[in-house]
PDB file of N, CA and C in Angstrom:
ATOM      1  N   UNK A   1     120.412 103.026  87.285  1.00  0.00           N
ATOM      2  CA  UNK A   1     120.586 101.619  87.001  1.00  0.00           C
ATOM      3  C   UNK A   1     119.926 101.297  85.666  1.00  0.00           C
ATOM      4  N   UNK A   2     120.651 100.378  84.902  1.00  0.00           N
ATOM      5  CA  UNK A   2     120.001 100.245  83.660  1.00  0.00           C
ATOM      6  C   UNK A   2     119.871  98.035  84.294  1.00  0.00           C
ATOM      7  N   UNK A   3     118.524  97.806  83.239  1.00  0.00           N
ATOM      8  CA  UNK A   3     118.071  96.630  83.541  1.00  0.00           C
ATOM      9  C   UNK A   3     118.246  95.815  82.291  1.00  0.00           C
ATOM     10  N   UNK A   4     118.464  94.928  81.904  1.00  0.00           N
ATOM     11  CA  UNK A   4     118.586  93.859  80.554  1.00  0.00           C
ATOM     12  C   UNK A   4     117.918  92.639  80.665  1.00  0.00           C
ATOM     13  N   UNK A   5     117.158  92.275  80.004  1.00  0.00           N
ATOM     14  CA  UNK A   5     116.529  91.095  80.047  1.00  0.00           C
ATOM     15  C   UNK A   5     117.297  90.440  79.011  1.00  0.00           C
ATOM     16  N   UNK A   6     117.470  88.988  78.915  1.00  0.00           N
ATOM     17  CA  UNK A   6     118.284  88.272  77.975  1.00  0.00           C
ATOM     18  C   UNK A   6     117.917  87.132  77.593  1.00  0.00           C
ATOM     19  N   UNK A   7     117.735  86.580  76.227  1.00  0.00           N
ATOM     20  CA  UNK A   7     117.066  85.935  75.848  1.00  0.00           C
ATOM     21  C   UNK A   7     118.523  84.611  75.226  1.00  0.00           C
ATOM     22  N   UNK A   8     117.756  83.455  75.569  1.00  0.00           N
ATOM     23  CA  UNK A   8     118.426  82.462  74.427  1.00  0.00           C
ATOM     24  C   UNK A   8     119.235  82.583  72.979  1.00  0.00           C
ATOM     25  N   UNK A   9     118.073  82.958  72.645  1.00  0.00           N
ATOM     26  CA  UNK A   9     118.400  83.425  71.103  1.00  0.00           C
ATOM     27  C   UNK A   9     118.132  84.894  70.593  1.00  0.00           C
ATOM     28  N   UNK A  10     118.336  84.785  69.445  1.00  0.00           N
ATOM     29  CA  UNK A  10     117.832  86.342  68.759  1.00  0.00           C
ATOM     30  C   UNK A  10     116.312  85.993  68.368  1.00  0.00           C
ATOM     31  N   UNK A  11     115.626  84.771  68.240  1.00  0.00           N
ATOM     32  CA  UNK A  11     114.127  84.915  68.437  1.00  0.00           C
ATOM     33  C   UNK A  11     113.442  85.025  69.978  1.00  0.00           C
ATOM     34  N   UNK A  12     113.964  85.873  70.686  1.00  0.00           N
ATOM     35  CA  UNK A  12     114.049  85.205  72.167  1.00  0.00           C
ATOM     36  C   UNK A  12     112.897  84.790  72.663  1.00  0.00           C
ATOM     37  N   UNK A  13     111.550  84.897  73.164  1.00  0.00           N
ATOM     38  CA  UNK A  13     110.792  83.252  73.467  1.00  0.00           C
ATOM     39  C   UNK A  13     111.106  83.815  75.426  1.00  0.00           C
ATOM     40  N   UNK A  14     110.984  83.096  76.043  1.00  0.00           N
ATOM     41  CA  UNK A  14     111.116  83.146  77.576  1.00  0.00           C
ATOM     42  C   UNK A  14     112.568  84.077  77.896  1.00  0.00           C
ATOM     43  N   UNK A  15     112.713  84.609  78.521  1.00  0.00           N
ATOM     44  CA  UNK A  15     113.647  85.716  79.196  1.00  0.00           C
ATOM     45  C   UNK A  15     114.929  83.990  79.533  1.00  0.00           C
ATOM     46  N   UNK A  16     115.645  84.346  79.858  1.00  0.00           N
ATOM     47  CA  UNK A  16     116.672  83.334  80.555  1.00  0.00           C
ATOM     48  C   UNK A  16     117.871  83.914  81.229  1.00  0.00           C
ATOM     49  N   UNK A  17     117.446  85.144  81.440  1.00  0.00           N
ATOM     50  CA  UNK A  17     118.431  86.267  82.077  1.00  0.00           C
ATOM     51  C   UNK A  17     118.482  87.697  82.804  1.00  0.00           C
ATOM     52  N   UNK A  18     119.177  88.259  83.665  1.00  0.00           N
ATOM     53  CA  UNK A  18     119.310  89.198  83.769  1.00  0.00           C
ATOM     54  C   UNK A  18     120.139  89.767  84.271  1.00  0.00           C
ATOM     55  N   UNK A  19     120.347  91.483  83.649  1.00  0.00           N
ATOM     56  CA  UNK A  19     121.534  91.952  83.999  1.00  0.00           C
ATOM     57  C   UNK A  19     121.411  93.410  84.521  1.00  0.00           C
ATOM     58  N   UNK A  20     121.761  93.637  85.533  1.00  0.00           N
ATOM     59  CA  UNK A  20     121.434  95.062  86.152  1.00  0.00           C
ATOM     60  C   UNK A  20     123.131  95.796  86.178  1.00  0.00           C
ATOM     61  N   UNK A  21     122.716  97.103  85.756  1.00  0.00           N
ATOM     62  CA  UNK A  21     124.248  97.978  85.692  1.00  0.00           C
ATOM     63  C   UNK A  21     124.062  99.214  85.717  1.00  0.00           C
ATOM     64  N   UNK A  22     125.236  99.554  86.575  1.00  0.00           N
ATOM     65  CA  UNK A  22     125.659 100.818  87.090  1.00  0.00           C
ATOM     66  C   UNK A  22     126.506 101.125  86.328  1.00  0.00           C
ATOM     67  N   UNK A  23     126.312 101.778  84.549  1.00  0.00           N
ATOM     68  CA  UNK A  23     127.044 102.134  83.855  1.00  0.00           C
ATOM     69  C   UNK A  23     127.729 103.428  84.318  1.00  0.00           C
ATOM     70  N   UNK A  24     127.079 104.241  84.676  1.00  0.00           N
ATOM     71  CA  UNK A  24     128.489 105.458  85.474  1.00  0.00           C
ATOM     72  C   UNK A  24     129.458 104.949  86.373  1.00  0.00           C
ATOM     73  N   UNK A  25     129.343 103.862  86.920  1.00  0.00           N
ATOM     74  CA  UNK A  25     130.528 103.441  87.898  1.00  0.00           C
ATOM     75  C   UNK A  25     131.395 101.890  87.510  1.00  0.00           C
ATOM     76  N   UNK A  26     130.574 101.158  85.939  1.00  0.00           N
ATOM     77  CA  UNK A  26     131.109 100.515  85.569  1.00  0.00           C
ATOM     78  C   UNK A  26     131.273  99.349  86.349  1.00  0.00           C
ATOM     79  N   UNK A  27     129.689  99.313  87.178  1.00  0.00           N
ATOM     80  CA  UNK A  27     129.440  97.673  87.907  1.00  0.00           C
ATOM     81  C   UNK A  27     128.211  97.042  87.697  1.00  0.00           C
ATOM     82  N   UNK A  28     128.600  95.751  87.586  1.00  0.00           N
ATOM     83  CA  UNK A  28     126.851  95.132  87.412  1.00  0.00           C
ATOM     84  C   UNK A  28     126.866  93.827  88.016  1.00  0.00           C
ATOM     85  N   UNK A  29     125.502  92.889  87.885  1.00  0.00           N
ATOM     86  CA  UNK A  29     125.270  91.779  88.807  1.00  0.00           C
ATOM     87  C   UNK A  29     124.616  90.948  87.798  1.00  0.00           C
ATOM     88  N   UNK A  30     124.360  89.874  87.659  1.00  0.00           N
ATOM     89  CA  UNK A  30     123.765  89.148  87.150  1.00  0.00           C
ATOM     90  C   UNK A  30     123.243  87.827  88.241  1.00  0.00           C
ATOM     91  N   UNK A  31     121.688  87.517  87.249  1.00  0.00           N
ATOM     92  CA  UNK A  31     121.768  86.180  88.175  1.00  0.00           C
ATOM     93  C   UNK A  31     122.057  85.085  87.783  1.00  0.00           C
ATOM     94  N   UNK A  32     123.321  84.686  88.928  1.00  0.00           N
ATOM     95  CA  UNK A  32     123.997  83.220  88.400  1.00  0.00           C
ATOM     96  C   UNK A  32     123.167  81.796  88.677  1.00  0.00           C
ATOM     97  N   UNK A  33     123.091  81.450  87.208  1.00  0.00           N
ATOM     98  CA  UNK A  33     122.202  79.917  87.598  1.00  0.00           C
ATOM     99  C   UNK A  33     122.422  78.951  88.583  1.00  0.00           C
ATOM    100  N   UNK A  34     123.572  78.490  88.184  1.00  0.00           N
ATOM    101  CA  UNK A  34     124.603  77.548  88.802  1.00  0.00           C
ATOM    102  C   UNK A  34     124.048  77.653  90.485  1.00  0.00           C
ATOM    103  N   UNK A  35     124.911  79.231  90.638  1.00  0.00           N
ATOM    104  CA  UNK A  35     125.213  79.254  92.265  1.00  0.00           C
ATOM    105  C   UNK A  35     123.338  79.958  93.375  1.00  0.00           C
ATOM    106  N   UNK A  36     122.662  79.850  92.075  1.00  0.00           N
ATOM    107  CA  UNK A  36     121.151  80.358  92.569  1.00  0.00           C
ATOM    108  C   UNK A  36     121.068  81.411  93.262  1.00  0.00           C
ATOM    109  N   UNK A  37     122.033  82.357  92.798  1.00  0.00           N
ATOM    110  CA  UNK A  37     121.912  83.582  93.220  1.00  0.00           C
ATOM    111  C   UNK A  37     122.565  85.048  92.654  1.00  0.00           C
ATOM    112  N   UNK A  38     122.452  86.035  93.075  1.00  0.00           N
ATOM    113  CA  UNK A  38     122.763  87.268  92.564  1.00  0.00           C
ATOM    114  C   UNK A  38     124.332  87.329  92.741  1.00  0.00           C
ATOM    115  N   UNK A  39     124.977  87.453  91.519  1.00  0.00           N
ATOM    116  CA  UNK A  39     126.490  87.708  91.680  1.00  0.00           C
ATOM    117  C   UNK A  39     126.761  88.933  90.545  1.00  0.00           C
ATOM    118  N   UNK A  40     128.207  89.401  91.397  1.00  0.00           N
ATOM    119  CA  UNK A  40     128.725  90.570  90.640  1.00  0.00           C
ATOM    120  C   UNK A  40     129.606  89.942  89.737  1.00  0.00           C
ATOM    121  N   UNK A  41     129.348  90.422  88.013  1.00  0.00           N
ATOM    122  CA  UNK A  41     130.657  90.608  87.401  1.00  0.00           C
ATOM    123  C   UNK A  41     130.235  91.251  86.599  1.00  0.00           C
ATOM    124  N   UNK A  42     130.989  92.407  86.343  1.00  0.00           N
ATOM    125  CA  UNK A  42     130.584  93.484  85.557  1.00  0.00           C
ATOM    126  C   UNK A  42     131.475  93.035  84.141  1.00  0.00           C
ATOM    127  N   UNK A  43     132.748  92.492  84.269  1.00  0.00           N
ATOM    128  CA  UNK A  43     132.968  91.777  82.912  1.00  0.00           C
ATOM    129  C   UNK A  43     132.276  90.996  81.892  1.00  0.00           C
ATOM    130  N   UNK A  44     131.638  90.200  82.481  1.00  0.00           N
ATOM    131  CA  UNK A  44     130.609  89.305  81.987  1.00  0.00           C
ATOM    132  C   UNK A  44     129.765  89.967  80.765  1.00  0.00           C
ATOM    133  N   UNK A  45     129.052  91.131  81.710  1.00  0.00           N
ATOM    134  CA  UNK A  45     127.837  91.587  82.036  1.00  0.00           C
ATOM    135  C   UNK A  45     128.060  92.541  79.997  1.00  0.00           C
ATOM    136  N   UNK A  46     129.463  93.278  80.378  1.00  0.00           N
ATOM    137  CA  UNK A  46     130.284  94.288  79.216  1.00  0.00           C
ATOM    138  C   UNK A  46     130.518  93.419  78.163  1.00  0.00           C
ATOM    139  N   UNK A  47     131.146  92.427  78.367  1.00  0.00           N
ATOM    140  CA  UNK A  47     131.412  91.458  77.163  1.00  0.00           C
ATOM    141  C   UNK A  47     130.357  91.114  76.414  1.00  0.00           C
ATOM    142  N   UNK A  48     129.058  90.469  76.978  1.00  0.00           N
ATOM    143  CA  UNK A  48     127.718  90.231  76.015  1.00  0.00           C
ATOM    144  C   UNK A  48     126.885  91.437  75.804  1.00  0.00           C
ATOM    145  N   UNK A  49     126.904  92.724  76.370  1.00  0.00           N
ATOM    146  CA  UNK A  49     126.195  93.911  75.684  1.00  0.00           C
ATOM    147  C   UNK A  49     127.194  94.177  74.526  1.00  0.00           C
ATOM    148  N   UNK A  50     128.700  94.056  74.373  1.00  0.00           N
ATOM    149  CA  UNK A  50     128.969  95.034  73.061  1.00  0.00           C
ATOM    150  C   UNK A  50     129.548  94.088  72.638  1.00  0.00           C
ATOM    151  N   UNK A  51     128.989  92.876  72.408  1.00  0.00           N
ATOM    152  CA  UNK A  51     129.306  91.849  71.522  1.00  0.00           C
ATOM    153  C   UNK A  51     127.994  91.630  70.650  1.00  0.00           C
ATOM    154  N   UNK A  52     128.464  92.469  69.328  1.00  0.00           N
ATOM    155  CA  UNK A  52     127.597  92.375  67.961  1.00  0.00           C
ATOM    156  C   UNK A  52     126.242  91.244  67.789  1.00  0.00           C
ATOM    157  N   UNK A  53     127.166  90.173  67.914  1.00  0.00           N
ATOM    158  CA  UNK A  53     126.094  89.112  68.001  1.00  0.00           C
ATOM    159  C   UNK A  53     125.023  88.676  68.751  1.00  0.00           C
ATOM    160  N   UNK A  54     125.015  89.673  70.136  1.00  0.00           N
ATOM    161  CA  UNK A  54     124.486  89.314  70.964  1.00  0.00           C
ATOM    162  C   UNK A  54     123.233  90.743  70.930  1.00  0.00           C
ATOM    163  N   UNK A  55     123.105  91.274  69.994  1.00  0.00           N
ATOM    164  CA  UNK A  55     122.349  92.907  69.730  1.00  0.00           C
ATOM    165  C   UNK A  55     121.217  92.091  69.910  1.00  0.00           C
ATOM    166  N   UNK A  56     120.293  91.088  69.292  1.00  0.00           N
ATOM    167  CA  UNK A  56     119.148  90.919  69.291  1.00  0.00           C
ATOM    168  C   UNK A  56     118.450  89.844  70.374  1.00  0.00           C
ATOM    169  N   UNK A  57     119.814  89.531  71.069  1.00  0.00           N
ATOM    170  CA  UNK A  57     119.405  88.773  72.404  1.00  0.00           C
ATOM    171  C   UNK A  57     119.347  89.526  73.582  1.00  0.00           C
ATOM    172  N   UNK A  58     119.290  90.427  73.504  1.00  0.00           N
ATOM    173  CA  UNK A  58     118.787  91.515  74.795  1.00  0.00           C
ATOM    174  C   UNK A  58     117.975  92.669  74.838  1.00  0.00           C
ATOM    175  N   UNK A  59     117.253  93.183  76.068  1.00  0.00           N
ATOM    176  CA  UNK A  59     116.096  94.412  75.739  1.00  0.00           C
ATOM    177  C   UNK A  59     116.264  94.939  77.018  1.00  0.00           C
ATOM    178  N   UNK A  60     116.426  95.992  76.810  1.00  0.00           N
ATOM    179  CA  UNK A  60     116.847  97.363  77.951  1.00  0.00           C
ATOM    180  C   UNK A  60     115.343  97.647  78.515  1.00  0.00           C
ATOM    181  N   UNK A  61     115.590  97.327  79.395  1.00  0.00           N
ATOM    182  CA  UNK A  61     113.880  97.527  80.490  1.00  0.00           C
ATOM    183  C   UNK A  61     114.350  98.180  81.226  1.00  0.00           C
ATOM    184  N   UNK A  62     112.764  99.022  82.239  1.00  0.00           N
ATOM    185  CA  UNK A  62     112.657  99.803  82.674  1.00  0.00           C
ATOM    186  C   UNK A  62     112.504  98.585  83.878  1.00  0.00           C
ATOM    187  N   UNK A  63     112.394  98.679  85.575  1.00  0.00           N
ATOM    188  CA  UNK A  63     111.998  98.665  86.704  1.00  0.00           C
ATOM    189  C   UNK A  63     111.530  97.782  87.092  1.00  0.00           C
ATOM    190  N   UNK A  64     110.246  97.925  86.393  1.00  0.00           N
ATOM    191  CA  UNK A  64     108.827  97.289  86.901  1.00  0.00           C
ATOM    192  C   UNK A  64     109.059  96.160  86.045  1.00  0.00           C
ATOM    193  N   UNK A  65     109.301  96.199  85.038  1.00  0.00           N
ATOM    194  CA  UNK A  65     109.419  94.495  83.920  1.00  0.00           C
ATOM    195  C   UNK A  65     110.613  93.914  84.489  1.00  0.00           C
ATOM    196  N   UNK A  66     112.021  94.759  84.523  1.00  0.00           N
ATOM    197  CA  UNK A  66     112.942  93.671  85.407  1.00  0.00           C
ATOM    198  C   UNK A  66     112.605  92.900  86.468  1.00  0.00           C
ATOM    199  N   UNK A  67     111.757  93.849  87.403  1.00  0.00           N
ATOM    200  CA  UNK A  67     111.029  93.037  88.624  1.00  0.00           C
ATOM    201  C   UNK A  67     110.584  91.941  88.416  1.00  0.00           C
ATOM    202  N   UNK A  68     109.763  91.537  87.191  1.00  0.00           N
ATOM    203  CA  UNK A  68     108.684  90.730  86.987  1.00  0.00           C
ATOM    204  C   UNK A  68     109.340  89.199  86.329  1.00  0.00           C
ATOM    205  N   UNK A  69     110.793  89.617  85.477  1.00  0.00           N
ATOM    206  CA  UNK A  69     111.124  88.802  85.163  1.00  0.00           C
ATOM    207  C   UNK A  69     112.373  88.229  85.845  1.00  0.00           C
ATOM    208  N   UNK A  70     112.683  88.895  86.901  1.00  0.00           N
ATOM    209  CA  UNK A  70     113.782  88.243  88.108  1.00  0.00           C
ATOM    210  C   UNK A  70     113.130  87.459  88.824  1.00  0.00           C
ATOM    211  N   UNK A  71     111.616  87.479  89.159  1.00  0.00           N
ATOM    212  CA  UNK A  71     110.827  86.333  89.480  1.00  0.00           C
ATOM    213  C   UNK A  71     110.908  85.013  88.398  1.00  0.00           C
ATOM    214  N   UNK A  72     110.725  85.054  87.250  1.00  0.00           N
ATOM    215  CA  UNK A  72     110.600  84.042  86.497  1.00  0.00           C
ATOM    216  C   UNK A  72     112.328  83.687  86.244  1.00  0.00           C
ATOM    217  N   UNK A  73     112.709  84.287  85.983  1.00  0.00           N
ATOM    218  CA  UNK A  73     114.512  83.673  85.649  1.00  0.00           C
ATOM    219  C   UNK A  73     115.207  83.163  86.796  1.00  0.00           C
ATOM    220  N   UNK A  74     114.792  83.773  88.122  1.00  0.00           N
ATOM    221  CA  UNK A  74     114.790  82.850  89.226  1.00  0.00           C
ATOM    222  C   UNK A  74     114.449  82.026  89.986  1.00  0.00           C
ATOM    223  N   UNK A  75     113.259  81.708  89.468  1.00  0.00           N
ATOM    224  CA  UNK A  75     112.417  80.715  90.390  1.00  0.00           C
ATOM    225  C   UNK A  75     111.400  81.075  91.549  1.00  0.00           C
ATOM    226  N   UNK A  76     111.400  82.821  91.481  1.00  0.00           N
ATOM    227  CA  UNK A  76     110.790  83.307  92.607  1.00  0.00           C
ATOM    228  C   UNK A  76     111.573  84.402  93.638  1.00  0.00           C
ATOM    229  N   UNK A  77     112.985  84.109  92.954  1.00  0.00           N
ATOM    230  CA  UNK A  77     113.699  85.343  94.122  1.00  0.00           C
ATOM    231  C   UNK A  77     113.587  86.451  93.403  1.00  0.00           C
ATOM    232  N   UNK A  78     112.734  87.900  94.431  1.00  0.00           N
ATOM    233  CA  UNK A  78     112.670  88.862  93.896  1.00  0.00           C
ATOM    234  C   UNK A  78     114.108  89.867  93.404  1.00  0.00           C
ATOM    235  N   UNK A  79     114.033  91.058  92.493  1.00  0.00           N
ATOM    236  CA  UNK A  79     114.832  91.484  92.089  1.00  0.00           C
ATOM    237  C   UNK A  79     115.249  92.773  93.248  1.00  0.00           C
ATOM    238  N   UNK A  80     116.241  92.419  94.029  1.00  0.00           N
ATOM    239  CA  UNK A  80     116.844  93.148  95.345  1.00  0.00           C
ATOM    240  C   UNK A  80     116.646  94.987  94.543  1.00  0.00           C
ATOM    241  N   UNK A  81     116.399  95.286  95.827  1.00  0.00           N
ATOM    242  CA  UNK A  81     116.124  96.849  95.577  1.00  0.00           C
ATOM    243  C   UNK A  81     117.787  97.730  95.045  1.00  0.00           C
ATOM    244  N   UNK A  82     117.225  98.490  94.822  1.00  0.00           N
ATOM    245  CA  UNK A  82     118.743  99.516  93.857  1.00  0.00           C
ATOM    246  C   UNK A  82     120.160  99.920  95.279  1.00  0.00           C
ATOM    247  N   UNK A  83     119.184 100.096  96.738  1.00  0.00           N
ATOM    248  CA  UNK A  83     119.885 100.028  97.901  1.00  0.00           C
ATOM    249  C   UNK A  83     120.964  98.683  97.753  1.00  0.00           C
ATOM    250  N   UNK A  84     120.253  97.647  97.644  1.00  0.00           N
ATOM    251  CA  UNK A  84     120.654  96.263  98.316  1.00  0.00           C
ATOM    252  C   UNK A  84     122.010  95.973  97.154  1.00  0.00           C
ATOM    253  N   UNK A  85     121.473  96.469  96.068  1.00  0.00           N
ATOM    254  CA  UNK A  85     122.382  95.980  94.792  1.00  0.00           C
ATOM    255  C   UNK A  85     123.660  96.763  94.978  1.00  0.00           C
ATOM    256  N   UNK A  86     123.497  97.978  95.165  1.00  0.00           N
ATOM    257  CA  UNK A  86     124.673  99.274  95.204  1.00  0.00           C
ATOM    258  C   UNK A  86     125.552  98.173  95.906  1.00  0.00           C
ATOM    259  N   UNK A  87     125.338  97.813  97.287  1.00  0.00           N
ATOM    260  CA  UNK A  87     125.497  97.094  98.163  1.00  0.00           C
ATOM    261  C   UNK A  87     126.362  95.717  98.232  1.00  0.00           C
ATOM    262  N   UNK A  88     125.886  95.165  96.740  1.00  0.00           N
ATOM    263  CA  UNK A  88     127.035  94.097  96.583  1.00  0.00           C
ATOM    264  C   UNK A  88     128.359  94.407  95.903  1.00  0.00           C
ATOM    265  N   UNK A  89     128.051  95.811  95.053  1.00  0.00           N
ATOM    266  CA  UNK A  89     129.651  96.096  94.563  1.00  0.00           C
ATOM    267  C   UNK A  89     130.568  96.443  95.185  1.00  0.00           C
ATOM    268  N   UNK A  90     131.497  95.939  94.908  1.00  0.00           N
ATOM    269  CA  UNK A  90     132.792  96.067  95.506  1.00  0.00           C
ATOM    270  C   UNK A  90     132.892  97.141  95.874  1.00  0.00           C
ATOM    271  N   UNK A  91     133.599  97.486  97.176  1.00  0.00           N
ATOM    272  CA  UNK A  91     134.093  99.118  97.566  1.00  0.00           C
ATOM    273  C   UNK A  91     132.400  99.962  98.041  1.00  0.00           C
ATOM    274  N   UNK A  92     131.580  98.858  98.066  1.00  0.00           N
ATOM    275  CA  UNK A  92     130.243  99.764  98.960  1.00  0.00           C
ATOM    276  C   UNK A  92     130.180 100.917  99.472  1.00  0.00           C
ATOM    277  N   UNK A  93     130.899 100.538 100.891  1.00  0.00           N
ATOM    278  CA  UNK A  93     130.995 101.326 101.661  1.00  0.00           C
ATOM    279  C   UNK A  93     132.167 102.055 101.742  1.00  0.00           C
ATOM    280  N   UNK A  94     132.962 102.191 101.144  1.00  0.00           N
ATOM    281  CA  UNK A  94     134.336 103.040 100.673  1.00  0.00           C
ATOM    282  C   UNK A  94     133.738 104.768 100.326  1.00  0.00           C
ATOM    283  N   UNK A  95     134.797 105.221 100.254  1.00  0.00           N
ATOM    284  CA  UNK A  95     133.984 106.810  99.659  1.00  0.00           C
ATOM    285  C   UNK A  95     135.210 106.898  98.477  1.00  0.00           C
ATOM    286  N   UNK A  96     135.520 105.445  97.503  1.00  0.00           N
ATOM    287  CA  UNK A  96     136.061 105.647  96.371  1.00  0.00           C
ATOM    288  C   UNK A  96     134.955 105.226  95.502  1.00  0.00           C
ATOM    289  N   UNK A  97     135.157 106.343  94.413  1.00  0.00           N
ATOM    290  CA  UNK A  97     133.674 105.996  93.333  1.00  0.00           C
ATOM    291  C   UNK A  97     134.197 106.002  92.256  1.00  0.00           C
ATOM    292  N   UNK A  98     135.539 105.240  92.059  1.00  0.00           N
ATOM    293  CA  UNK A  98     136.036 105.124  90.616  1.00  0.00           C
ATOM    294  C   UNK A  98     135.331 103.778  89.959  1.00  0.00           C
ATOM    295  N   UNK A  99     135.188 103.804  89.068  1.00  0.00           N
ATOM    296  CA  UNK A  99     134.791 102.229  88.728  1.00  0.00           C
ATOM    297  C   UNK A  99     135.262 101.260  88.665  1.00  0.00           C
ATOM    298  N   UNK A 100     135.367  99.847  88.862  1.00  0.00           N
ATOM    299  CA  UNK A 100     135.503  98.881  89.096  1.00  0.00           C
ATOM    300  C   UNK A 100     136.507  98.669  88.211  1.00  0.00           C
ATOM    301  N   UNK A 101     137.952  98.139  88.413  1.00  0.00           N
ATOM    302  CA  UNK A 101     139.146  97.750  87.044  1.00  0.00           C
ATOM    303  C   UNK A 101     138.386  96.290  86.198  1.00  0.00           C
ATOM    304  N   UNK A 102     137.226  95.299  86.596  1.00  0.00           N
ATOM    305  CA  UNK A 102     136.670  94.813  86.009  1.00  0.00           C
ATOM    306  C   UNK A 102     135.923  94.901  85.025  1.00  0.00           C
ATOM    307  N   UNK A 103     135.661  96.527  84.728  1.00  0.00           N
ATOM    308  CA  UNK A 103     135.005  96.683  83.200  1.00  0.00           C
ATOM    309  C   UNK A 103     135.820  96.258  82.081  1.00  0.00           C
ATOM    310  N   UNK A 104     135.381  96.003  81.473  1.00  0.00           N
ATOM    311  CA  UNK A 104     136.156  95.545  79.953  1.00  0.00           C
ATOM    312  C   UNK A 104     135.667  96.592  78.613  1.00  0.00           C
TER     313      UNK A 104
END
C-alpha cells in the first residue's frame, strides 16, 4: 500500500487529505469530506497523482504518519487497517485480481 498526504496548496501548511493505493491492483480510497467517510475511487485518486500541477501538493508517507494524519483530516476516525481497506475494493472477496477498469 502506498499512503499520500495532500495538501491545499503547493505551500502545503495542514494536510487536507488522504489517499491510500494499491498500485499493483490499481485501487485506492480516499477520505470523502462531504460523506465523512472512507470511499473508493481509484480514478480520483490517478487523476491528481499524475497531474503535473498537483507534484508539490502531495508527499508519499510511510504507515505510521498516514495514521497520524487520518486522525487530523478526519476529525478523529482512525486510518482502517490494510485488512479492512483491501476489503472495501471492489471484487474483495472474488479470486479475480485484475485491477479495477476505474484506473485512469
Amino acid at each position: 500500500m502506498s499512503y499520500y498526504v495532500i495538501y491545499r496548496s503547493d505551500e502545503k501548511g495542514p494536510p487536507a487529505g488522504l489517499f491510500v493505493m494499491d498500485s499493483g491492483r490499481g485501487q485506492a480510497i480516499l477520505w470523502d469530506h462531504r460523506k465523512r467517510a472512507w470511499a473508493y475511487d481509484p480514478g480520483l485518486v490517478v487523476r491528481f497523482l499524475d497531474d503535473y500541477r498537483n507534484i508539490d501538493r502531495y508527499d508519499n508517507v510511510d504507515r505510521a504518519v498516514a495514521e497520524r494524519v487520518a486522525e487530523a483530516v478526519t476529525g478523529g476516525e482512525k486510518l482502517p487497517d490494510e485488512s479492512l481497506i483491501r476489503a472495501m475494493f471492489p471484487g474483495a472477496g472474488d479470486s479475480d485480481d485484475r485491477p479495477n477498469s476505474g484506473k485512469q
